[in-house]
PDB file of N, CA and C in Angstrom:
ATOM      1  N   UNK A   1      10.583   7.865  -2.457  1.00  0.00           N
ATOM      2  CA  UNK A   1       9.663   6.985  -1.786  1.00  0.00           C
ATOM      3  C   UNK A   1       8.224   7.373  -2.078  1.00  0.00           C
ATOM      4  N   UNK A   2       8.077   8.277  -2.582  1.00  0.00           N
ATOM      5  CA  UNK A   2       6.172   8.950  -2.806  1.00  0.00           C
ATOM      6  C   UNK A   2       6.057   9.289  -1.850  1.00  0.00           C
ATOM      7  N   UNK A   3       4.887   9.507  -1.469  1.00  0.00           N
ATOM      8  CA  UNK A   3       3.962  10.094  -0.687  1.00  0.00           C
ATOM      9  C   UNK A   3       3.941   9.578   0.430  1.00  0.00           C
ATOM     10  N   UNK A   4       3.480  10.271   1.811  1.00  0.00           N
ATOM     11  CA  UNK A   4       3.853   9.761   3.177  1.00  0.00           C
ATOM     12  C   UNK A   4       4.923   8.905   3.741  1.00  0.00           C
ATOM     13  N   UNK A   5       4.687   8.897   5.004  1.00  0.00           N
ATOM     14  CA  UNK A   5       5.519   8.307   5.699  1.00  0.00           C
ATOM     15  C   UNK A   5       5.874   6.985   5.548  1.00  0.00           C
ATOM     16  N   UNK A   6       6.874   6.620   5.534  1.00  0.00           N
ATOM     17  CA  UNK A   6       7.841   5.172   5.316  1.00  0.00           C
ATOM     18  C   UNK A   6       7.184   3.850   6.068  1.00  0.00           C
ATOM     19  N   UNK A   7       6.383   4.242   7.274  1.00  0.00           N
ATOM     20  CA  UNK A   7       6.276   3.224   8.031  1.00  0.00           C
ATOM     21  C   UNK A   7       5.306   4.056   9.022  1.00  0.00           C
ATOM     22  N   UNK A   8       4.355   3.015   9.328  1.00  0.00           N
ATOM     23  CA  UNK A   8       3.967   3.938  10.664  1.00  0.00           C
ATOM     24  C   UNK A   8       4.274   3.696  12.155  1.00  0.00           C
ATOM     25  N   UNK A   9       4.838   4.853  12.803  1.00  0.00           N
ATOM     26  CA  UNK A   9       5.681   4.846  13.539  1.00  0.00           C
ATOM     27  C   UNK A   9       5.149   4.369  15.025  1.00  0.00           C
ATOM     28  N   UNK A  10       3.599   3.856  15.064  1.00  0.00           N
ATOM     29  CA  UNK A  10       3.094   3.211  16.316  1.00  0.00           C
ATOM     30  C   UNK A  10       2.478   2.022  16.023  1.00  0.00           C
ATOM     31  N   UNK A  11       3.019   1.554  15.173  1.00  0.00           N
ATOM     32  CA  UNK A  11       2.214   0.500  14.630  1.00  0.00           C
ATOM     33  C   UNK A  11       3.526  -0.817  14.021  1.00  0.00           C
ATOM     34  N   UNK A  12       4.307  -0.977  14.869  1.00  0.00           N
ATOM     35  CA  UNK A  12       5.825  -1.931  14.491  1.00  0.00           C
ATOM     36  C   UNK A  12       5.821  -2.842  15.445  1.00  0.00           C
ATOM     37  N   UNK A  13       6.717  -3.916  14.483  1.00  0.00           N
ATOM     38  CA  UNK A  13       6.745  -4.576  15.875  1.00  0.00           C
ATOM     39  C   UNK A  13       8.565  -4.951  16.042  1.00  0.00           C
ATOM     40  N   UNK A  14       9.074  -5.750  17.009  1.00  0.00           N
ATOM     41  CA  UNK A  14      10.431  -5.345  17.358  1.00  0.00           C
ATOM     42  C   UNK A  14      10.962  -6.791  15.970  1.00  0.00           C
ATOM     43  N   UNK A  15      12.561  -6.456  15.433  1.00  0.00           N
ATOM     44  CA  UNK A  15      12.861  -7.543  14.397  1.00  0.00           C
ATOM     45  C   UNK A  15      14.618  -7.097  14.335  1.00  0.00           C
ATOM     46  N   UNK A  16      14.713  -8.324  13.798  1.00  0.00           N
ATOM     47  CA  UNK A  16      16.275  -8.454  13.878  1.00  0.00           C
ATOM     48  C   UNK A  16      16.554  -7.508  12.661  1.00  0.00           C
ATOM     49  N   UNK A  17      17.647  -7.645  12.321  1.00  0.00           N
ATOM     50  CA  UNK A  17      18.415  -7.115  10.804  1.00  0.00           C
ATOM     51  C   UNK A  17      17.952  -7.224  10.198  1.00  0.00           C
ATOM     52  N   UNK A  18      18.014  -9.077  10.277  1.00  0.00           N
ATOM     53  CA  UNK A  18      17.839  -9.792   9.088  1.00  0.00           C
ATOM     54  C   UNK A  18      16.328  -9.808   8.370  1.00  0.00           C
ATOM     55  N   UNK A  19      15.553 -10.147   9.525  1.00  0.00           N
ATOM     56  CA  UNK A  19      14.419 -10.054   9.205  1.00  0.00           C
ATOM     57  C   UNK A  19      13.479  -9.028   8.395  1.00  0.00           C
ATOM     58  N   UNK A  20      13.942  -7.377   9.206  1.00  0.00           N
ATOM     59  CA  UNK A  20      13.707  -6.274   8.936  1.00  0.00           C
ATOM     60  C   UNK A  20      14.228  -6.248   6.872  1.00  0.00           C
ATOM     61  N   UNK A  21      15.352  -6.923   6.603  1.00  0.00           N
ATOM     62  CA  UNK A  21      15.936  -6.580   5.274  1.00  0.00           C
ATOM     63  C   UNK A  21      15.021  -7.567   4.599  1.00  0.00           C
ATOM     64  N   UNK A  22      14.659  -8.787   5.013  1.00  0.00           N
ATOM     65  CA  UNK A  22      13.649  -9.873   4.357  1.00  0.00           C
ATOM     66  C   UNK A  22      12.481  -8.747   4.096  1.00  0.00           C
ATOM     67  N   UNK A  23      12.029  -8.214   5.164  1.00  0.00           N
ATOM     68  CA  UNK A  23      10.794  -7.448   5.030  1.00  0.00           C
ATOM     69  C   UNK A  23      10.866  -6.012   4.273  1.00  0.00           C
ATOM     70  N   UNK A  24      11.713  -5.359   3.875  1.00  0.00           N
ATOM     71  CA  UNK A  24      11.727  -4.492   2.928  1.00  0.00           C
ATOM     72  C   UNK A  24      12.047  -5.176   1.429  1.00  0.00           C
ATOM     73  N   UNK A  25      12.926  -5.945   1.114  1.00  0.00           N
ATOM     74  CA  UNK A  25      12.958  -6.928  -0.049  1.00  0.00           C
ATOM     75  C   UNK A  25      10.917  -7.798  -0.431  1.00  0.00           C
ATOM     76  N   UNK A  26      10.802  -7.905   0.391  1.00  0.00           N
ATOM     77  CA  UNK A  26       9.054  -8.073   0.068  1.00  0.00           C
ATOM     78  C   UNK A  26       8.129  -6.976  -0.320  1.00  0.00           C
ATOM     79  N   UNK A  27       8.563  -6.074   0.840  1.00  0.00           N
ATOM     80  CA  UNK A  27       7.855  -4.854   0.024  1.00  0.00           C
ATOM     81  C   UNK A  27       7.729  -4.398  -1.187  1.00  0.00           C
ATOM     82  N   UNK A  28       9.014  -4.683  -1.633  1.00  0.00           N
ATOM     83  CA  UNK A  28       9.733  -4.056  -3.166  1.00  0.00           C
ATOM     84  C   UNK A  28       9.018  -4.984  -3.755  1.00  0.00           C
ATOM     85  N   UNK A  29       9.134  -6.169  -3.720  1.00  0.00           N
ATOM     86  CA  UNK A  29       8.497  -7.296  -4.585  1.00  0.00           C
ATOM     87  C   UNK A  29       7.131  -6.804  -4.767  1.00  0.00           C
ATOM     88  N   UNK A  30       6.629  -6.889  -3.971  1.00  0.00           N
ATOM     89  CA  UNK A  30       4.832  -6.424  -4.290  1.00  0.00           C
ATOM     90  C   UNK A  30       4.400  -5.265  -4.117  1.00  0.00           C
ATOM     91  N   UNK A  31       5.490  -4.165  -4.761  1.00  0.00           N
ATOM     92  CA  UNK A  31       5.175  -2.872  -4.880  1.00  0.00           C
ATOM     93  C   UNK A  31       4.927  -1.936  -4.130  1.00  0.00           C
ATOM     94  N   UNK A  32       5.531  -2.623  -2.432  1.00  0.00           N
ATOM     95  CA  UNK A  32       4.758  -1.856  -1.208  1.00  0.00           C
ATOM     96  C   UNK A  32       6.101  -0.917  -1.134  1.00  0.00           C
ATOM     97  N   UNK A  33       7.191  -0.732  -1.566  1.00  0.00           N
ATOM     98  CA  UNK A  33       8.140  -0.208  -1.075  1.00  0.00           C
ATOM     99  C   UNK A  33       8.634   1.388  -1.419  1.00  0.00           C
ATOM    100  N   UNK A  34       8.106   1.799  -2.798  1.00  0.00           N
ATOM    101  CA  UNK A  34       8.003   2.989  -2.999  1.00  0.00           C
ATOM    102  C   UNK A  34       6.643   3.153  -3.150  1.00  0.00           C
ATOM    103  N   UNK A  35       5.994   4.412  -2.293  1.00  0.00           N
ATOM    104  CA  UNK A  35       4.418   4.239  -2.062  1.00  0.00           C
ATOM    105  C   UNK A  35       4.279   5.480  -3.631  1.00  0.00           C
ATOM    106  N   UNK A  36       3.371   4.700  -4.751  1.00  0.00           N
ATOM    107  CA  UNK A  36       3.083   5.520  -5.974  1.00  0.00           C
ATOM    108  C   UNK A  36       1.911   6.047  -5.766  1.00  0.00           C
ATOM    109  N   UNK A  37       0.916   5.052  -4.882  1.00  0.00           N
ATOM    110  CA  UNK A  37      -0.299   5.666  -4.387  1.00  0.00           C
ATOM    111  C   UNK A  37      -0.479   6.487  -3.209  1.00  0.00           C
ATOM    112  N   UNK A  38      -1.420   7.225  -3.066  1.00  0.00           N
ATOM    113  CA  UNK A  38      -1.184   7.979  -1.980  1.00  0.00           C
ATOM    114  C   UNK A  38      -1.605   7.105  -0.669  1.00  0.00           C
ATOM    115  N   UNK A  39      -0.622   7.732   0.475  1.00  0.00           N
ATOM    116  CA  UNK A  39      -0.691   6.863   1.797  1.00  0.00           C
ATOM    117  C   UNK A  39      -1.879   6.342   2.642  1.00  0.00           C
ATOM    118  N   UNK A  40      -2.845   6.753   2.053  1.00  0.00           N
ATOM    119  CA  UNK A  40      -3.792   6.364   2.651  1.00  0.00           C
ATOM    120  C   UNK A  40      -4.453   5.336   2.100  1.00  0.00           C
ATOM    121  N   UNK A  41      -3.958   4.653   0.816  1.00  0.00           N
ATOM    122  CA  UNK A  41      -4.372   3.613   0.164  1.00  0.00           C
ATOM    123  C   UNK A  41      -3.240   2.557  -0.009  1.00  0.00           C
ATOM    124  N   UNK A  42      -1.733   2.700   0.309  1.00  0.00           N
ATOM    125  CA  UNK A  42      -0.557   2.138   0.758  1.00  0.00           C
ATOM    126  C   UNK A  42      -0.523   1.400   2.053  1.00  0.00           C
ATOM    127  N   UNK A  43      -1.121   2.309   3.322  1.00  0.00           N
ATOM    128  CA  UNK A  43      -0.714   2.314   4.128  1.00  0.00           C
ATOM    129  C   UNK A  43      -1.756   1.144   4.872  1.00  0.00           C
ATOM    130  N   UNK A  44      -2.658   0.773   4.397  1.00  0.00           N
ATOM    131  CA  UNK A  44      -3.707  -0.028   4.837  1.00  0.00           C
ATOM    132  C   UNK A  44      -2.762  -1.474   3.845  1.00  0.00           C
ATOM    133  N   UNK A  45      -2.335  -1.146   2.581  1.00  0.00           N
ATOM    134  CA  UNK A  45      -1.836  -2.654   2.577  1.00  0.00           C
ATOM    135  C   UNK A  45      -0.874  -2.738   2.768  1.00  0.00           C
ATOM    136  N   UNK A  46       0.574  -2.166   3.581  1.00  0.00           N
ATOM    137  CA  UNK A  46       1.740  -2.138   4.001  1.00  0.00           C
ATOM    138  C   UNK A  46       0.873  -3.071   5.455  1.00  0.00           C
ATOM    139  N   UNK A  47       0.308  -2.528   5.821  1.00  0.00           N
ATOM    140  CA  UNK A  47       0.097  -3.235   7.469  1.00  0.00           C
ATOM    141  C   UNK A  47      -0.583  -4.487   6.969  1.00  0.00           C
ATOM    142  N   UNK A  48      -1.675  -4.788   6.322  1.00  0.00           N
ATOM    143  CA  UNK A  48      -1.753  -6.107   5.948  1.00  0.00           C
ATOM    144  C   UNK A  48      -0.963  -7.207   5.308  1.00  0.00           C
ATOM    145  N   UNK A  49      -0.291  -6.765   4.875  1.00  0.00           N
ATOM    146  CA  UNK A  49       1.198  -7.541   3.995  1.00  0.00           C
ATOM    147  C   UNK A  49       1.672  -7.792   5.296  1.00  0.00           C
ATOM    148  N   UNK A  50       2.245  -7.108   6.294  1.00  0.00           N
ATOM    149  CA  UNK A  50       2.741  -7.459   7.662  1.00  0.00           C
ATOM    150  C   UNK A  50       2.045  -7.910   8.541  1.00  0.00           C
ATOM    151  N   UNK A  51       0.791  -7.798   8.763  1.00  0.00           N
ATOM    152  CA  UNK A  51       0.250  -8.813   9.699  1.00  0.00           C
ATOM    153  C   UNK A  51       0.432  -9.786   9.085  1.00  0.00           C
ATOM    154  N   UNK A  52       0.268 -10.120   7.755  1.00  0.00           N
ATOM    155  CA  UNK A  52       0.361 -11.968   7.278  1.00  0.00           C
ATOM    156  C   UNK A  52       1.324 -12.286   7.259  1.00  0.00           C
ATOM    157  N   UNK A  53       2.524 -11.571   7.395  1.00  0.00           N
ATOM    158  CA  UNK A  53       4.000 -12.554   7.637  1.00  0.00           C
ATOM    159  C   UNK A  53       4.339 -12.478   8.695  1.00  0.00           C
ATOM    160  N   UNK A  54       3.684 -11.569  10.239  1.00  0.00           N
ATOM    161  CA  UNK A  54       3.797 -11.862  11.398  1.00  0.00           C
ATOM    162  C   UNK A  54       3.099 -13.212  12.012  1.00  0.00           C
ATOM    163  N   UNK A  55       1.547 -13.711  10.843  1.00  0.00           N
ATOM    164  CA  UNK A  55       0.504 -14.704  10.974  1.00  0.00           C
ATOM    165  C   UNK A  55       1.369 -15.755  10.583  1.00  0.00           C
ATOM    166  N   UNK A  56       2.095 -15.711   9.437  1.00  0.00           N
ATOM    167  CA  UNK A  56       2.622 -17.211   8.309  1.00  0.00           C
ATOM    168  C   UNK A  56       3.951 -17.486   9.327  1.00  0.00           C
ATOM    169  N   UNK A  57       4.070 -16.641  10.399  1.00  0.00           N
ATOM    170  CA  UNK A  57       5.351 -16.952  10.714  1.00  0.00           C
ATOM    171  C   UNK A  57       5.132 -17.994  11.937  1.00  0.00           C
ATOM    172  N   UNK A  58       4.422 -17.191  12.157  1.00  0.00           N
ATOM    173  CA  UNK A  58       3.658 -17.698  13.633  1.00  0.00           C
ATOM    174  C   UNK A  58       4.158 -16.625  14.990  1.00  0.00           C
ATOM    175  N   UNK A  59       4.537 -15.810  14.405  1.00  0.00           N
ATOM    176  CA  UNK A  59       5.059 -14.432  15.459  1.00  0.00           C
ATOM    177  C   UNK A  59       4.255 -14.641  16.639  1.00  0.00           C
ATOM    178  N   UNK A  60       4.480 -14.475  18.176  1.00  0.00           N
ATOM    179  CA  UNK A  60       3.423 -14.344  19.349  1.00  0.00           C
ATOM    180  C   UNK A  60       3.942 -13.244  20.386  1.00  0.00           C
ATOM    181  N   UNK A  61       5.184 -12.272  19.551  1.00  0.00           N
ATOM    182  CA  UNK A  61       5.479 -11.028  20.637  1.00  0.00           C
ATOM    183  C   UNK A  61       6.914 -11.179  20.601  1.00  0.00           C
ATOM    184  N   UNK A  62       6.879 -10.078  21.570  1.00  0.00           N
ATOM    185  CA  UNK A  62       6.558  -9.389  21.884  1.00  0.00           C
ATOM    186  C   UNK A  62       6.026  -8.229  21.287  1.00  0.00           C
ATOM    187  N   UNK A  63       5.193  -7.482  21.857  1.00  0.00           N
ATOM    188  CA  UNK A  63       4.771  -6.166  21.513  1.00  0.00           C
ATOM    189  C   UNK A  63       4.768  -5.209  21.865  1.00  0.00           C
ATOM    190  N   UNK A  64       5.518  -3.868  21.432  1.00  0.00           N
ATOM    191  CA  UNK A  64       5.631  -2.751  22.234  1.00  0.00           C
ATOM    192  C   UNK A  64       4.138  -1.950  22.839  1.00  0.00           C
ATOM    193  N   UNK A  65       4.448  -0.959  23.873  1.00  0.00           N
ATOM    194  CA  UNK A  65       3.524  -1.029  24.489  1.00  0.00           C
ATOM    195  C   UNK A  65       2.344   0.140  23.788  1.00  0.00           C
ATOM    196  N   UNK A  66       3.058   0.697  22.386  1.00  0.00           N
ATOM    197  CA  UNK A  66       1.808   1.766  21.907  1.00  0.00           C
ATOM    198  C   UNK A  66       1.318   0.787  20.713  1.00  0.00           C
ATOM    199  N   UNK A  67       1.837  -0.603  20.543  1.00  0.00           N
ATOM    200  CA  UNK A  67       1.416  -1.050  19.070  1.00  0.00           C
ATOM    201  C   UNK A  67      -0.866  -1.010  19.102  1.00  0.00           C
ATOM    202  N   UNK A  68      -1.300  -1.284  20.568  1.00  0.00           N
ATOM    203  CA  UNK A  68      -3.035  -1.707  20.354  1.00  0.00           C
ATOM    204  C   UNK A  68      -3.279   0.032  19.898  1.00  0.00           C
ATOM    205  N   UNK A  69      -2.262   0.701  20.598  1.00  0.00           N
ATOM    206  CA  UNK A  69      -3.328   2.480  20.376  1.00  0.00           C
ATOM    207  C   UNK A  69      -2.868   2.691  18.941  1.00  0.00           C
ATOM    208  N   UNK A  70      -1.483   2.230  18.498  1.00  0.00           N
ATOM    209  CA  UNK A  70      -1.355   2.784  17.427  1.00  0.00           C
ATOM    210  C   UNK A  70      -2.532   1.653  16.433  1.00  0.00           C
ATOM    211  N   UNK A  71      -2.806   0.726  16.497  1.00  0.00           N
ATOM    212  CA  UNK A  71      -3.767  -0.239  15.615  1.00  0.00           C
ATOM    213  C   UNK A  71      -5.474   0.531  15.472  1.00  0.00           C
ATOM    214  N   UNK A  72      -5.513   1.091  16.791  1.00  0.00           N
ATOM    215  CA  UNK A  72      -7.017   1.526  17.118  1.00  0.00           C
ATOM    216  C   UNK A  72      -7.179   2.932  15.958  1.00  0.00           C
ATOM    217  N   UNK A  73      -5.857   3.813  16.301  1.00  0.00           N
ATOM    218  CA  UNK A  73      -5.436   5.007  15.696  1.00  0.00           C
ATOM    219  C   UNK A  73      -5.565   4.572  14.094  1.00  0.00           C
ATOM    220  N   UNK A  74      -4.952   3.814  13.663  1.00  0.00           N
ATOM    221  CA  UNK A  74      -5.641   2.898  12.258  1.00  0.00           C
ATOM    222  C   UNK A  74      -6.525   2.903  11.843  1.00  0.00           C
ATOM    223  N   UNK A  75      -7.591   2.356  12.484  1.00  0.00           N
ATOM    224  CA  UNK A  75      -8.678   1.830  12.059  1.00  0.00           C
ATOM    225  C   UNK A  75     -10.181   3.066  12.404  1.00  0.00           C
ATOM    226  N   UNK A  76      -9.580   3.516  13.408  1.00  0.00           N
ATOM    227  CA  UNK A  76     -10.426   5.220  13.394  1.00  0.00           C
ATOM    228  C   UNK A  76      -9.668   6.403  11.590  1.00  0.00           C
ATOM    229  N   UNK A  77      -8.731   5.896  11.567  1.00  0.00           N
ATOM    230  CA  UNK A  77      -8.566   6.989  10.396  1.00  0.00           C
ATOM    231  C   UNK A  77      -9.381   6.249   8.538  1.00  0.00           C
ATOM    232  N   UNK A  78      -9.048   5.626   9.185  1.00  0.00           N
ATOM    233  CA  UNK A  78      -9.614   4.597   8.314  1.00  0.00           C
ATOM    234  C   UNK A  78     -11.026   4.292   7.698  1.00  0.00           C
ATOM    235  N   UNK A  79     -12.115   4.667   9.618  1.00  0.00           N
ATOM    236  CA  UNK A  79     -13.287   4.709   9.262  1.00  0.00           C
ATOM    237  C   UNK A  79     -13.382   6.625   9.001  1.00  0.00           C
ATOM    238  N   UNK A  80     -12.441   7.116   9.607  1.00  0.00           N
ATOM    239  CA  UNK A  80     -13.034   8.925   8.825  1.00  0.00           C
ATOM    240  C   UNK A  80     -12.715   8.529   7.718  1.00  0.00           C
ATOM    241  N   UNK A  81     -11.901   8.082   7.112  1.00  0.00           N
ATOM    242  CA  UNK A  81     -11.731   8.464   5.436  1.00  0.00           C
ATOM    243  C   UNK A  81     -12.878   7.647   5.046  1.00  0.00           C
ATOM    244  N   UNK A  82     -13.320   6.426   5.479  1.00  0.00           N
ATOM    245  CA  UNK A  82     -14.849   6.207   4.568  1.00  0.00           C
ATOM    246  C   UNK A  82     -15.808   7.023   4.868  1.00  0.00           C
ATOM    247  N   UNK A  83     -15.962   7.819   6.224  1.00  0.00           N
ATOM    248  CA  UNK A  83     -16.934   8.776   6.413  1.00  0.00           C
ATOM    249  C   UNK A  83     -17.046   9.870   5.433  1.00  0.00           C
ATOM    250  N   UNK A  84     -15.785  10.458   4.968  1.00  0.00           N
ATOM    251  CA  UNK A  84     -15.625  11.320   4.664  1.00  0.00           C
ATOM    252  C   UNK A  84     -16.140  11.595   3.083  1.00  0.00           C
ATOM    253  N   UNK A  85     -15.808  10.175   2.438  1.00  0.00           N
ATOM    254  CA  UNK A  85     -16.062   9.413   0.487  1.00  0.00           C
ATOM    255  C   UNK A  85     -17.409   9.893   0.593  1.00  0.00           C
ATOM    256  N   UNK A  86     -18.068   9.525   1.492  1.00  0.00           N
ATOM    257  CA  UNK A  86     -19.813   9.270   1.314  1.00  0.00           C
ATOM    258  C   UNK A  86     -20.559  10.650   1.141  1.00  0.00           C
TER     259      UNK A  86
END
């Protein structure tokens, strides 16, 4: 699988089988499924690839109850690693 973690583990949302197997078969398709780059440049478009098929679907929940801290937890690591480039 490369580098880091498979998925991030506060940041999911709940899915059937089926769905879940649709959504790793996409991954693979657009290269999200074995991470070649390192996770910190994966892992920002693994979650955008999934917000737009939670958006195209028209998904409205449920949502578990760590998904906003794990999103916030995101987007703070996100702004250290641009802090960090500069």
């Amino acid at each position: 699988m490369g580098t880091g973690a498979y998925f991030d583990p506060a940041i999911w949302v709940p899915s059937c089988r089926t769905c879940n197997l649709v959504n790793e078969h996409a991954w693979g398709a657009c290269g999200l499924l074995v991470a070649t780059e390192p996770f910190s440049v994966v892992r920002p478009q693994r979650l955008a690839f999934g917000l737009g098929r939670l958006h195209d679907a028209g998904w409205t929940g449920p949502v578990h109850a760590g998904l906003w801290g794990g999103l916030r937890g995101f987007v703070l690591d996100v702004a250290s690693s641009s802090e960090r480039a500069r």
